[in-house]
Protein backbone atom coordinates (compact mmCIF):
# COMPACT_ATOMS: atom_id res chain seq x y z
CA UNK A 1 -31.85 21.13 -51.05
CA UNK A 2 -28.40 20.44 -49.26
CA UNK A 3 -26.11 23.60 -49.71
CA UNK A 4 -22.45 23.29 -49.72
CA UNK A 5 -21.94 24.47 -46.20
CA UNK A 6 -24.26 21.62 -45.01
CA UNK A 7 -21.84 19.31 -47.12
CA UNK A 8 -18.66 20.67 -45.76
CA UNK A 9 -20.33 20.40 -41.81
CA UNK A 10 -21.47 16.70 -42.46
CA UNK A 11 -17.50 15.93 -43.88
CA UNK A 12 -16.11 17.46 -40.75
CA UNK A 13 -18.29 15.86 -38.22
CA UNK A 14 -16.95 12.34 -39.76
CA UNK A 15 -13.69 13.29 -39.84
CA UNK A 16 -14.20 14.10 -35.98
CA UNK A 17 -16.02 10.80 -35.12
CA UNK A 18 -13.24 9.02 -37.12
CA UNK A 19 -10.18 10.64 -35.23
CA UNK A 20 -11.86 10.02 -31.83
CA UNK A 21 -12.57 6.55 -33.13
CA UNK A 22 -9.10 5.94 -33.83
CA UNK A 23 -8.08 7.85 -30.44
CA UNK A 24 -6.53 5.10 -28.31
CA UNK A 25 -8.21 4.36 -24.73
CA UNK A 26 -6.68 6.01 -21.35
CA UNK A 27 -4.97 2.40 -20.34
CA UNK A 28 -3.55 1.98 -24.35
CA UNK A 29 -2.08 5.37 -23.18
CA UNK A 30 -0.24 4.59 -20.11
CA UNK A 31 1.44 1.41 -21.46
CA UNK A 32 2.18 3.41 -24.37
CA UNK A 33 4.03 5.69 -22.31
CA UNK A 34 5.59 2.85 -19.74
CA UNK A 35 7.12 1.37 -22.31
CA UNK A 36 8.18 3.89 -24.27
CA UNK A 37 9.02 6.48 -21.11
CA UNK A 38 10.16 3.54 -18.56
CA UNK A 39 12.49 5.99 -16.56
CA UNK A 40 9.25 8.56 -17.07
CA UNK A 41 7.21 6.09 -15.91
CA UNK A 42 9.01 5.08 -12.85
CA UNK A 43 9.20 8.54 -12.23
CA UNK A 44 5.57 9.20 -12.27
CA UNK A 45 4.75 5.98 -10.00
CA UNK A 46 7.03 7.68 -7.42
CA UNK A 47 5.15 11.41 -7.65
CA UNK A 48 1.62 8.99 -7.46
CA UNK A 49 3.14 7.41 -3.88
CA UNK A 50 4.23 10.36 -2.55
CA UNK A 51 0.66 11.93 -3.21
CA UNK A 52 -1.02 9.28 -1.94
CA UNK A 53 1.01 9.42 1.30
CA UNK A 54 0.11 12.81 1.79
CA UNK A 55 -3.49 12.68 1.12
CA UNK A 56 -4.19 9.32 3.38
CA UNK A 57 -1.24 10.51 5.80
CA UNK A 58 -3.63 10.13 8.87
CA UNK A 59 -4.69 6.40 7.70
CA UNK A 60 -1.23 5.69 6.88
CA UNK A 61 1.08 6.80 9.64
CA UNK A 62 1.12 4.45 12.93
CA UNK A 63 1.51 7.61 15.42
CA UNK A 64 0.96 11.24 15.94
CA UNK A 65 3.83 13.17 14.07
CA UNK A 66 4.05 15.91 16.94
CA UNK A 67 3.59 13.52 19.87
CA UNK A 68 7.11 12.70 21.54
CA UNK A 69 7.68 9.45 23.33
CA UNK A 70 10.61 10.29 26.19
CA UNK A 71 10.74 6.51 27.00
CA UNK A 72 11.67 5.80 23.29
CA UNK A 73 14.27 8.50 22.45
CA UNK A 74 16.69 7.58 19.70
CA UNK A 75 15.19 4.39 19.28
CA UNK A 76 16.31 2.36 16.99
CA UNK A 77 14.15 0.99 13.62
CA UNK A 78 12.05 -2.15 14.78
CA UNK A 79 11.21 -0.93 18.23
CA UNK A 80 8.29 -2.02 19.89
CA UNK A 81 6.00 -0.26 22.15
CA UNK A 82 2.66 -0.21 23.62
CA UNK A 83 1.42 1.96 21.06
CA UNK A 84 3.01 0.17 18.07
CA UNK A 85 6.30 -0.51 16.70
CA UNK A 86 8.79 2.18 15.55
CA UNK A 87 9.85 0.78 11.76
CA UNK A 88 11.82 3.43 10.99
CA UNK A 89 13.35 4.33 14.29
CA UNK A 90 12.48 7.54 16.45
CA UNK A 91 14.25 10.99 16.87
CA UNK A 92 15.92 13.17 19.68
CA UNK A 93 12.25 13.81 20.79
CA UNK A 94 11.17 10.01 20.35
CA UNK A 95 8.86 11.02 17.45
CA UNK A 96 8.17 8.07 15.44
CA UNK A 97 10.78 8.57 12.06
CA UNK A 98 7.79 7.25 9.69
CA UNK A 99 5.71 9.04 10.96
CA UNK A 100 7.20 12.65 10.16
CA UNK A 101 8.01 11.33 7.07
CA UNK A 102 4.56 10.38 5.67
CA UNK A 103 3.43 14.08 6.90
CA UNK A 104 6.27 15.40 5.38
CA UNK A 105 5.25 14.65 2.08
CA UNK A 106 2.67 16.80 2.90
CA UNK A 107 4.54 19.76 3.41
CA UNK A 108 6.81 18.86 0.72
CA UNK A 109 4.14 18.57 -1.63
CA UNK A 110 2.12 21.86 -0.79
CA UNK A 111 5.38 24.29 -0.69
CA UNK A 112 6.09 22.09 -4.28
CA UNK A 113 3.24 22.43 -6.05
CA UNK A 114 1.96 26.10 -5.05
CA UNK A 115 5.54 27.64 -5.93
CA UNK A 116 5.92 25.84 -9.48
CA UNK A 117 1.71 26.40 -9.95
CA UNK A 118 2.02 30.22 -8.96
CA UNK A 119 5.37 30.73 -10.60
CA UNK A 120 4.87 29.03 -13.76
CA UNK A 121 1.65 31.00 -14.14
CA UNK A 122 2.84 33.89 -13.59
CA UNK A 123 5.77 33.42 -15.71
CA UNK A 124 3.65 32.23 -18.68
CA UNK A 125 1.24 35.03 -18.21
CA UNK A 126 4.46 37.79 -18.44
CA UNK A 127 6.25 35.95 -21.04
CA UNK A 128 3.30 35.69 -23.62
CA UNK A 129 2.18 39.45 -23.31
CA UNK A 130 6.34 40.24 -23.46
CA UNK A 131 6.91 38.48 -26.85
CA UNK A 132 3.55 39.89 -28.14
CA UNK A 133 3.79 43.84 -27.43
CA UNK A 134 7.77 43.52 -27.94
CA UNK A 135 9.47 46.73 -28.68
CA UNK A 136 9.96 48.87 -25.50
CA UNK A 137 8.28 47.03 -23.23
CA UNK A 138 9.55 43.66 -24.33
CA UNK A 139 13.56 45.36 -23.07
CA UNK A 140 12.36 47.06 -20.12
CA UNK A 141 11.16 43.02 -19.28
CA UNK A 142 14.06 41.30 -20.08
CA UNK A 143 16.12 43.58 -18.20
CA UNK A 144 14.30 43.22 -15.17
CA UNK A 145 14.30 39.42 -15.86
CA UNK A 146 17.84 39.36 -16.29
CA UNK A 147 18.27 41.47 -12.72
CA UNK A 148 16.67 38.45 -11.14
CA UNK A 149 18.23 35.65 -12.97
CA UNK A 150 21.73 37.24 -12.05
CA UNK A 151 20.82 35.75 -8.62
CA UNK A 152 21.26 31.67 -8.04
CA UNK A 153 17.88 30.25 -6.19
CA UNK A 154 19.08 29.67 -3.32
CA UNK A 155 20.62 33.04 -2.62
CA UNK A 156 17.37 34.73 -3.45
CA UNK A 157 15.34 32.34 -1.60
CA UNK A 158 17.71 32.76 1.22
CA UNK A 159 17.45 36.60 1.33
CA UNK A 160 13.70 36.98 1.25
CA UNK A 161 13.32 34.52 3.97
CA UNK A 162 15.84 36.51 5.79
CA UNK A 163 13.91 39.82 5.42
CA UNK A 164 10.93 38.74 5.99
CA UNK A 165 11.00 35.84 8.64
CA UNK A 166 10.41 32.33 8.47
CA UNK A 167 7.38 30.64 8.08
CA UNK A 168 5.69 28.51 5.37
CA UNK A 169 3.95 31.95 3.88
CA UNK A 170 7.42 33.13 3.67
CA UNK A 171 8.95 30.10 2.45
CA UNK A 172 6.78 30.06 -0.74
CA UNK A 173 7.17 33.38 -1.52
CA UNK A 174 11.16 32.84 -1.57
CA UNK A 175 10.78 30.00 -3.46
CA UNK A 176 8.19 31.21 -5.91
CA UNK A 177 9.73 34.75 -7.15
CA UNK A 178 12.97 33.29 -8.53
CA UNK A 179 10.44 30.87 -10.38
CA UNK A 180 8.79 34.06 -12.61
CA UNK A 181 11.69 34.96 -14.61
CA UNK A 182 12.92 31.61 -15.49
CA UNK A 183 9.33 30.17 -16.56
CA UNK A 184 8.51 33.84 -18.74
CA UNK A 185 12.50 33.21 -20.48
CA UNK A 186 11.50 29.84 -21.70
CA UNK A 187 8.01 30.42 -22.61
CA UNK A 188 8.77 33.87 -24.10
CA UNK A 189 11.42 32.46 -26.44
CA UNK A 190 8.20 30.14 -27.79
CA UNK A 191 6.11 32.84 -27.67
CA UNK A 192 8.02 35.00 -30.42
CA UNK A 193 7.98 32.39 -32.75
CA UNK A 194 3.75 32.43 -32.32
CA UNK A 195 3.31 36.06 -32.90
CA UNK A 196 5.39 35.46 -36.38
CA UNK A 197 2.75 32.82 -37.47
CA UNK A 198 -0.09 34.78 -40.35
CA UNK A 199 -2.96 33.40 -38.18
CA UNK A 200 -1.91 35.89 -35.34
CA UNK A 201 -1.83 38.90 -38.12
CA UNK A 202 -5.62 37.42 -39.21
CA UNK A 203 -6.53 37.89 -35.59
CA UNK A 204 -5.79 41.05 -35.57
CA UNK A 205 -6.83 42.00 -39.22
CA UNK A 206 -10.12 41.28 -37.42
CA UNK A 207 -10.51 43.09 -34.83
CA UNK A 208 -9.65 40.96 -32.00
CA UNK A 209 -8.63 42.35 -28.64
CA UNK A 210 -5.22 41.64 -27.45
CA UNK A 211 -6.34 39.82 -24.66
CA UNK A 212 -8.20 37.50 -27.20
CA UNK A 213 -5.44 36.84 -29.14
CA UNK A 214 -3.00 36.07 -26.13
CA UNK A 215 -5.30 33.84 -24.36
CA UNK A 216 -7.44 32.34 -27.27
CA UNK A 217 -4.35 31.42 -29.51
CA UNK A 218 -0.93 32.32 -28.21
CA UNK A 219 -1.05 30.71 -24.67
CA UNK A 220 -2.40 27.31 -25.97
CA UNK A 221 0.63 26.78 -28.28
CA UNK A 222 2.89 27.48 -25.27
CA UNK A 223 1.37 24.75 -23.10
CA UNK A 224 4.16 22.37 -23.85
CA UNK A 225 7.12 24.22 -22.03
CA UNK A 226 4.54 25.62 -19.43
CA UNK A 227 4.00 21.85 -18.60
CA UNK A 228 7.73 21.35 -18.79
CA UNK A 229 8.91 23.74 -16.52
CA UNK A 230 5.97 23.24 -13.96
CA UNK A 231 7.48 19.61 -13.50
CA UNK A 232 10.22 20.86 -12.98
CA UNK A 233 9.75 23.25 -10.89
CA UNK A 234 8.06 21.27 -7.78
CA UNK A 235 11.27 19.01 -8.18
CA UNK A 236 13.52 21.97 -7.72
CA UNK A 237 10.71 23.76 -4.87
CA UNK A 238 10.70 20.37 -3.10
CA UNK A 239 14.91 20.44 -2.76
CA UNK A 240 14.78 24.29 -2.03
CA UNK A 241 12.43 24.06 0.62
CA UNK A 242 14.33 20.68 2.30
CA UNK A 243 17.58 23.44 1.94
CA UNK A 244 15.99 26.35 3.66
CA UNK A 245 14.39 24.08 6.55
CA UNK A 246 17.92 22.66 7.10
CA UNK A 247 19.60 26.12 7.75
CA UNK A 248 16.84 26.74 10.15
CA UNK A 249 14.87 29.53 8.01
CA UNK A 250 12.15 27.11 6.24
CA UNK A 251 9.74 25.50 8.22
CA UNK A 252 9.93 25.62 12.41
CA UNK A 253 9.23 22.78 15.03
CA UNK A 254 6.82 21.15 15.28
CA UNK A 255 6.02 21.26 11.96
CA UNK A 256 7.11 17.93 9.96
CA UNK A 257 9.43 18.24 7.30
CA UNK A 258 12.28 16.85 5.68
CA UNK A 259 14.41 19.38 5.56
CA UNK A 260 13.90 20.23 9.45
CA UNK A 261 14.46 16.08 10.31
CA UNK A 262 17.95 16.56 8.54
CA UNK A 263 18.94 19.33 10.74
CA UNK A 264 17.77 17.91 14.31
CA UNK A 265 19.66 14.57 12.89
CA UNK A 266 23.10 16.61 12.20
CA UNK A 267 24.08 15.42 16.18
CA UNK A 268 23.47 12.42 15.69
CA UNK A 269 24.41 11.11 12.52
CA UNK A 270 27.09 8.81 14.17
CA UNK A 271 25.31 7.74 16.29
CA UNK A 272 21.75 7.10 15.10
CA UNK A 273 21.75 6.95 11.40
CA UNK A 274 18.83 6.38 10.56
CA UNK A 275 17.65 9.42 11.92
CA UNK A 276 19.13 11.19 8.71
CA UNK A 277 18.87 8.56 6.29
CA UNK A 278 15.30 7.97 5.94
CA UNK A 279 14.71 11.93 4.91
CA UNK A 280 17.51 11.80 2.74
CA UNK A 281 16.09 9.29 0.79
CA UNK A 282 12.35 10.74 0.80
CA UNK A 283 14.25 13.86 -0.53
CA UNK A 284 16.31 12.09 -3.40
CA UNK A 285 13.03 10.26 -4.46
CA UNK A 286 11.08 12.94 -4.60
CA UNK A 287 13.35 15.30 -6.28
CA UNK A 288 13.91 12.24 -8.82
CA UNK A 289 10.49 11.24 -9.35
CA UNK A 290 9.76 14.56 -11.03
CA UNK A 291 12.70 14.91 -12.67
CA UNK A 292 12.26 11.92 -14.59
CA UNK A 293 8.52 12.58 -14.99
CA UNK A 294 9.19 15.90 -16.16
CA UNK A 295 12.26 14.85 -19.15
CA UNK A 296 9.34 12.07 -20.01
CA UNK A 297 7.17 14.92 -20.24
CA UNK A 298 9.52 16.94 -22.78
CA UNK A 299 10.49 13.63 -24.91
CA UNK A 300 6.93 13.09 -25.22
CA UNK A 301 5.39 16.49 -26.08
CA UNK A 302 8.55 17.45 -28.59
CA UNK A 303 6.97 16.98 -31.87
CA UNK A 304 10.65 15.45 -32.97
CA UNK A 305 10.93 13.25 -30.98
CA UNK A 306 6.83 12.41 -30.92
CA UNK A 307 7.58 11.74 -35.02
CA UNK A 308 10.67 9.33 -34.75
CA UNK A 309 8.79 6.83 -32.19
């Protein structure tokens, strides 16, 4: 004899099949979003090239980034040599301009996405478990996140690297702290509206931990500003990282970056041009490629604007 539960099981399992039958397919997805996200799309095609250059930088690049070529200083873009020709030009050191560029995106990338992963995290991780205990310990947070927000990026990123050296390690870590308190604002702000919801009080009518309840049902209805501001954040890492390299206390010869291109091509920006062009741009696309992935992003996970399209 079929009881009721077996009824109510069978009704939900078709209801299932028929929502993942009327799920559209991964490629119905992406020209959904191209053409309603075109700037978010164009965006996103620009992240996907950059990645790719850094991944398959040593299929991609024509020469050694650290070798220098004496004969070939300051060349400019189009120069042949025996090894190959120089497309973008060479620097002071006759390093091939295309070269440090491709690798760059590799440094770019890794100081990006570790400082917006890592800071983001931790952000969402102190913002949840802020707006959930609240009372005391909520105000003791926000005033400590309010000590650290009363300092712009750059300045804090600028005094930790001063303190404690430069290096990449260094770099990341003056990059990443500034990250904490403006990721747990945002999500903590989303977070207290959870907590009010009567399936949180159920939760704990139950018995649930408080680790439960944060992880199993307060942190996945924060996931949309999490995703947000980690977007956002390798856009902004990416810029901050080109800054600190260009007043010497990022990333050190003969590391590519950039950042550090910009600054050996302050001499000679007269001059040779293109020595100080062709990082600018890689900067400005990169920086722009997630910001226009990352408004795409927000347009498309706001349920407001999800229900006027």
């Amino acid at each position: 004899m079929v009881t009721v539960s077996e009824n109510l099981a069978d009704a939900k399992n078709a209801e299932l099949q028929d929502d993942l039958r009327d799920r559209p397919g991964l490629w119905k997805q992406i020209t959904s979003f191209a053409r309603k996200q075109p700037l978010g799309f164009a965006g996103l095609i620009v992240v996907l090239v950059f990645i790719c250059l850094a991944v398959f930088a040593p299929w991609l690049s024509p020469f050694d980034p650290e070798a220098s070529s004496y004969e070939h200083m300051l060349a400019p873009p189009g120069t042949t040599s025996d090894a190959g020709t120089f497309y973008l030009g060479t620097d002071d050191f006759g390093r091939d301009v295309l070269t440090r560029i491709i690798y760059g995106a590799r440094t770019a990338l890794f100081v990006g996405f570790t400082c917006a992963i890592v800071g983001a995290t931790v952000g969402l991780v102190l913002g949840v478990g802020s707006a959930f205990f609240g009372g005391k310990i909520d105000l003791i947070f926000q005033r400590i996140m309010d000590i650290f927000m009363a300092f712009p990026l750059i300045i804090m990123a600028l005094s930790i690297v001063a303190i404690f050296g430069s290096s990449i390690q260094n770099v990341i870590i003056a990059i990443t702290i500034p990250f904490i308190p403006r990721c747990a604002r945002v999500v903590r702000s989303s977070a207290l509206a959870i907590r009010e919801i009567p399936y949180i009080d159920a939760a704990r009518a139950n018995g649930f931990s408080n680790s439960r309840i944060i992880m199993r049902h307060m942190v996945p209805n924060v996931m949309a500003p999490f995703l947000i501001m980690l977007t956002a954040f390798v856009g902004q890492a990416i810029l901050l990282e080109a800054s600190l390299s260009f007043l010497g206390l990022g990333v050190q010869e003969p590391v590519p970056a950039w950042g550090l291109m910009l600054k050996n091509a302050q001499e000679y920006i007269r001059s040779e041009p293109w020595i100080a062009i062709w990082p600018g741009i890689a900067i400005t696309l990169g920086v722009f490629g997630f910001n226009l992935f990352g408004d795409a992003l927000r347009d498309a996970l706001d349920p407001r604007l999800r229900s006027n399209q």
